[in-house]
N, C-alpha and C. Protein backbone atom coordinates (compact mmCIF):
# COMPACT_ATOMS: atom_id res chain seq x y z
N UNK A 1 144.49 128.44 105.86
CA UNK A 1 143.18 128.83 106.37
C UNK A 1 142.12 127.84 105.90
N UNK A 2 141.28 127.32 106.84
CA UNK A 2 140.42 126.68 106.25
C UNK A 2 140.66 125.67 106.39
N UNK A 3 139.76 124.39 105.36
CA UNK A 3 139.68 123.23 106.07
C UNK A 3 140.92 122.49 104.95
N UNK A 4 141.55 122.06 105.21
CA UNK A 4 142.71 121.16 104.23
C UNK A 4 143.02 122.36 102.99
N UNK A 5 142.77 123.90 103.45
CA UNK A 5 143.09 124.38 101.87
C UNK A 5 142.03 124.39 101.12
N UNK A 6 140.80 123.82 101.40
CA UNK A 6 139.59 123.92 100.51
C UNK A 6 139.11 125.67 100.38
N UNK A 7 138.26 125.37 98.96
CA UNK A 7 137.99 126.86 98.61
C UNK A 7 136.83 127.57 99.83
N UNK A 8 136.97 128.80 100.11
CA UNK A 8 136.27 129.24 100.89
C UNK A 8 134.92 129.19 101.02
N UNK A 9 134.46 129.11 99.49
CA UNK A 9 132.90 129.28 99.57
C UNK A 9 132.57 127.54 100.19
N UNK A 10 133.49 126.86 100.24
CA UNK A 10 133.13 125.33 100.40
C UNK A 10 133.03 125.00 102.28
N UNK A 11 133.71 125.93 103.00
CA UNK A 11 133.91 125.51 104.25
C UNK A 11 133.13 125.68 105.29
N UNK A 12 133.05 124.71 106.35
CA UNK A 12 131.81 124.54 107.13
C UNK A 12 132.16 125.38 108.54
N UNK A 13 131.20 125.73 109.15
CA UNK A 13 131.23 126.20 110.27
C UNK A 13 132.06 126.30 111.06
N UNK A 14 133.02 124.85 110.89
CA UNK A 14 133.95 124.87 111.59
C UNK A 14 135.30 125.66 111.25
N UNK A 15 135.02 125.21 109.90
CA UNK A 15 136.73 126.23 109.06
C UNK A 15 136.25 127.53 109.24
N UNK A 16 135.49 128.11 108.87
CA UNK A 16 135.37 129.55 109.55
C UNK A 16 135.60 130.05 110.87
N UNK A 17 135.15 129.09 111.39
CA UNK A 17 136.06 129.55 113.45
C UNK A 17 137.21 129.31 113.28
N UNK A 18 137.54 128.40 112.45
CA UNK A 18 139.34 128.47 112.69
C UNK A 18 139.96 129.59 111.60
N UNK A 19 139.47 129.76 110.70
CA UNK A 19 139.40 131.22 110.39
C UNK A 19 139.53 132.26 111.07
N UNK A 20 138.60 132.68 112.00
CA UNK A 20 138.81 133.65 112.53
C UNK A 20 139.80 133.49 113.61
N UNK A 21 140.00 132.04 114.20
CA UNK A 21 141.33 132.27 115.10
C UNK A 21 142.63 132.61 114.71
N UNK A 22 142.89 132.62 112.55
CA UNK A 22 143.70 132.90 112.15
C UNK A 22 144.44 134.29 112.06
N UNK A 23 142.78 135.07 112.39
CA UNK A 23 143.53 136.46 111.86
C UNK A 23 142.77 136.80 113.13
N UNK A 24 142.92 136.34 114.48
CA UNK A 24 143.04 136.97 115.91
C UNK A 24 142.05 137.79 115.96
N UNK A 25 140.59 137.05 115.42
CA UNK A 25 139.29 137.31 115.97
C UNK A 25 138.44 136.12 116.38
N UNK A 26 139.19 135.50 117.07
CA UNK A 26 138.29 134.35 117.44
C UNK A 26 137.45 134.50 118.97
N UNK A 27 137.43 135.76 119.15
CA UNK A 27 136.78 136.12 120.29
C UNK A 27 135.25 136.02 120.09
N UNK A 28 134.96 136.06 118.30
CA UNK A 28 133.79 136.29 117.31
C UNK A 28 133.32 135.08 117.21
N UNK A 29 134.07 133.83 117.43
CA UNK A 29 133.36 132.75 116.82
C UNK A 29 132.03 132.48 117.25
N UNK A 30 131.61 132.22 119.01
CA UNK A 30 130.53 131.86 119.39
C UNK A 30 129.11 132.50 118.16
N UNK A 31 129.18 133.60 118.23
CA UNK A 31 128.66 134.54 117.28
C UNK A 31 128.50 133.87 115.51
N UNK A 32 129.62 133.40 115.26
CA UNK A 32 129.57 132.84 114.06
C UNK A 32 128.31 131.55 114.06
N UNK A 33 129.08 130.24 115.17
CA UNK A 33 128.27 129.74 115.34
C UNK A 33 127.39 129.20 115.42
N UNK A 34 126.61 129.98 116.40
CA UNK A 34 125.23 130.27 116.41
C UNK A 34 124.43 131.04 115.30
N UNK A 35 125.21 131.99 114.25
CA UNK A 35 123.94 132.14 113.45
C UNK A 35 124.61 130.72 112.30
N UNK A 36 125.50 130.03 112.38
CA UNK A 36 125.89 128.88 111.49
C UNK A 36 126.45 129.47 110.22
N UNK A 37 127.11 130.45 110.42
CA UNK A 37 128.38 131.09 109.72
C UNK A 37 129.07 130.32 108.61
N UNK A 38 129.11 129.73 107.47
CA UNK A 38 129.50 128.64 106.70
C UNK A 38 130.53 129.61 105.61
N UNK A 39 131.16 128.72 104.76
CA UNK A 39 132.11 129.73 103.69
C UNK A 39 131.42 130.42 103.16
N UNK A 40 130.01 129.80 102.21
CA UNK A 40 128.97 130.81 101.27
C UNK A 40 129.26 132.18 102.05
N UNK A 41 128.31 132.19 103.52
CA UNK A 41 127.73 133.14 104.01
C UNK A 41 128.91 134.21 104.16
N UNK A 42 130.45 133.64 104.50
CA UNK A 42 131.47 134.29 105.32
C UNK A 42 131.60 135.42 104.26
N UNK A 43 131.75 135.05 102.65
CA UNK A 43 131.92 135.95 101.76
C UNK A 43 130.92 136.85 101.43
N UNK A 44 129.44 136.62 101.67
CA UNK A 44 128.63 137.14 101.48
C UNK A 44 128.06 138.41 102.36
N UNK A 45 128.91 138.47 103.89
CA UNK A 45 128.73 139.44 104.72
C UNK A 45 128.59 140.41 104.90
N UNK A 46 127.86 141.34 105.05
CA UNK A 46 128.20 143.26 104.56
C UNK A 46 128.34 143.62 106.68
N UNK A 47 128.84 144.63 106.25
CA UNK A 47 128.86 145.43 107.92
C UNK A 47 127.88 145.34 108.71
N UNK A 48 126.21 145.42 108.03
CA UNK A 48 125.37 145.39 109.09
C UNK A 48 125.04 143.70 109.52
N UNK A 49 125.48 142.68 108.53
CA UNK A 49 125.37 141.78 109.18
C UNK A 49 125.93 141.23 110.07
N UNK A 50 127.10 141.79 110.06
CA UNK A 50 128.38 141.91 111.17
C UNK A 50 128.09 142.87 112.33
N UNK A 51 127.66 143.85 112.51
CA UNK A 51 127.01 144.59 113.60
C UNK A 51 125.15 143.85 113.95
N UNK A 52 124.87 144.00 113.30
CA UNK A 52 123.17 143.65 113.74
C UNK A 52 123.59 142.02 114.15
N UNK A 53 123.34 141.21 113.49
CA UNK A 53 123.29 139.69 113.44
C UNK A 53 124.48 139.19 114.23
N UNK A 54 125.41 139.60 113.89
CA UNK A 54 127.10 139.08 114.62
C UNK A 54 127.17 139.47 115.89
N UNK A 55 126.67 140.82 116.13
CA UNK A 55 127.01 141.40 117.06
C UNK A 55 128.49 141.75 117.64
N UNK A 56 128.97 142.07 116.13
CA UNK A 56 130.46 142.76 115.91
C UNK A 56 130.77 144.52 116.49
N UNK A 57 130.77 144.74 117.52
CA UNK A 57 130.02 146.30 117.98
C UNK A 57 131.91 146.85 117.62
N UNK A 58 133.25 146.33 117.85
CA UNK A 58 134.21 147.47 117.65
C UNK A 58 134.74 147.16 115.75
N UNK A 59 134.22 148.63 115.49
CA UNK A 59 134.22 148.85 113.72
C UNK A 59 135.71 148.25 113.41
N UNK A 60 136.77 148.64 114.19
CA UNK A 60 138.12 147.89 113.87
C UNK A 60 138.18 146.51 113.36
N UNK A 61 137.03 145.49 114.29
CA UNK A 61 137.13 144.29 113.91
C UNK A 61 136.62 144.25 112.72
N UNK A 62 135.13 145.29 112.56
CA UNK A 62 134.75 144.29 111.38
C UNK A 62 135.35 144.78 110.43
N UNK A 63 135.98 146.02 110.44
CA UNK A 63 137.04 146.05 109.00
C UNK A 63 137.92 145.19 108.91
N UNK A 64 138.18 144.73 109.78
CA UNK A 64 139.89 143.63 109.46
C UNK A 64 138.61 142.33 108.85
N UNK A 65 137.73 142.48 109.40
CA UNK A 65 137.16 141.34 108.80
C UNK A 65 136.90 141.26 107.68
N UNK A 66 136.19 142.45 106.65
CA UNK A 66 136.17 142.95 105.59
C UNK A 66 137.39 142.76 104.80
N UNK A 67 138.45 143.26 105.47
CA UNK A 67 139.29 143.08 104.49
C UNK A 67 140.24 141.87 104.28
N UNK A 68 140.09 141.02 105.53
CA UNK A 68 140.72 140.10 105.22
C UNK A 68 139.57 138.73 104.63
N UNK A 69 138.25 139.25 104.53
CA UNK A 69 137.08 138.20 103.33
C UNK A 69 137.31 138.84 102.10
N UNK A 70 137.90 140.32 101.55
CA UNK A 70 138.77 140.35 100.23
C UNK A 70 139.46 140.07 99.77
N UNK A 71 140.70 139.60 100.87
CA UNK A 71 141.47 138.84 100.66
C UNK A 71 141.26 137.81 100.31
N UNK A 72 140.64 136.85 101.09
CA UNK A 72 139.65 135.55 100.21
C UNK A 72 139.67 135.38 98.86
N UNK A 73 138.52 136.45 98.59
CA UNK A 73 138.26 136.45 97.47
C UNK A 73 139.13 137.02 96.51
N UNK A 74 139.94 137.66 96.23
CA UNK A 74 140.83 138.05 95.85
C UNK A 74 141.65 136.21 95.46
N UNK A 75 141.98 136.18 96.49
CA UNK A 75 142.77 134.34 95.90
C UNK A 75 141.84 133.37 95.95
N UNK A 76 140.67 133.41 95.68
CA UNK A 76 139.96 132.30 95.04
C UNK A 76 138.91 132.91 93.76
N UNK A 77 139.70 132.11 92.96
CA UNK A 77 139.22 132.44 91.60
C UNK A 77 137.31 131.75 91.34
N UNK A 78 136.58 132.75 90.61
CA UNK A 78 135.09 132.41 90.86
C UNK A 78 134.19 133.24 91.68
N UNK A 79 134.47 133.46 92.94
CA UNK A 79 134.16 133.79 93.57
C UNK A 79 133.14 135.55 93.64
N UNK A 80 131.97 135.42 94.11
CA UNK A 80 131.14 136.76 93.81
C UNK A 80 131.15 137.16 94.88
């Protein structure tokens, strides 16, 4: 995931769309995008920024999304 394996908080706009084509939400990217979605931000996300700002409207996605940015963090050590 990501760009060469780099740590998440490090990856640019682009490794996050290919991110999400990893775990078969890349229907989301345009959305990413445009608000310029970067690693910092990807970990930093709560639900309403994913519903209001993302415009993530089915809750299924943004839990898989949730849980697979714990996952993240979970294997990258540092990380808040």
């Amino acid at each position: 995931m990501g760009c060469g394996g780099s740590k998440p908080q490090s990856w640019k706009v682009k490794d996050v769309v290919a991110f999400l084509d990893t775990i078969e939400l890349g229907m989301h990217a345009e959305a990413f995008k445009a608000s310029s979605v970067n690693g910092k931000m990807l970990l930093q996300l709560t639900d309403q920024d994913m519903l209001q700002t993302l415009n993530i409207q089915n809750k299924l996605h943004r839990q898989k999304l949730r849980d697979e940015i714990a996952t993240l963090k979970k294997a990258t050590p540092h990380v808040v």
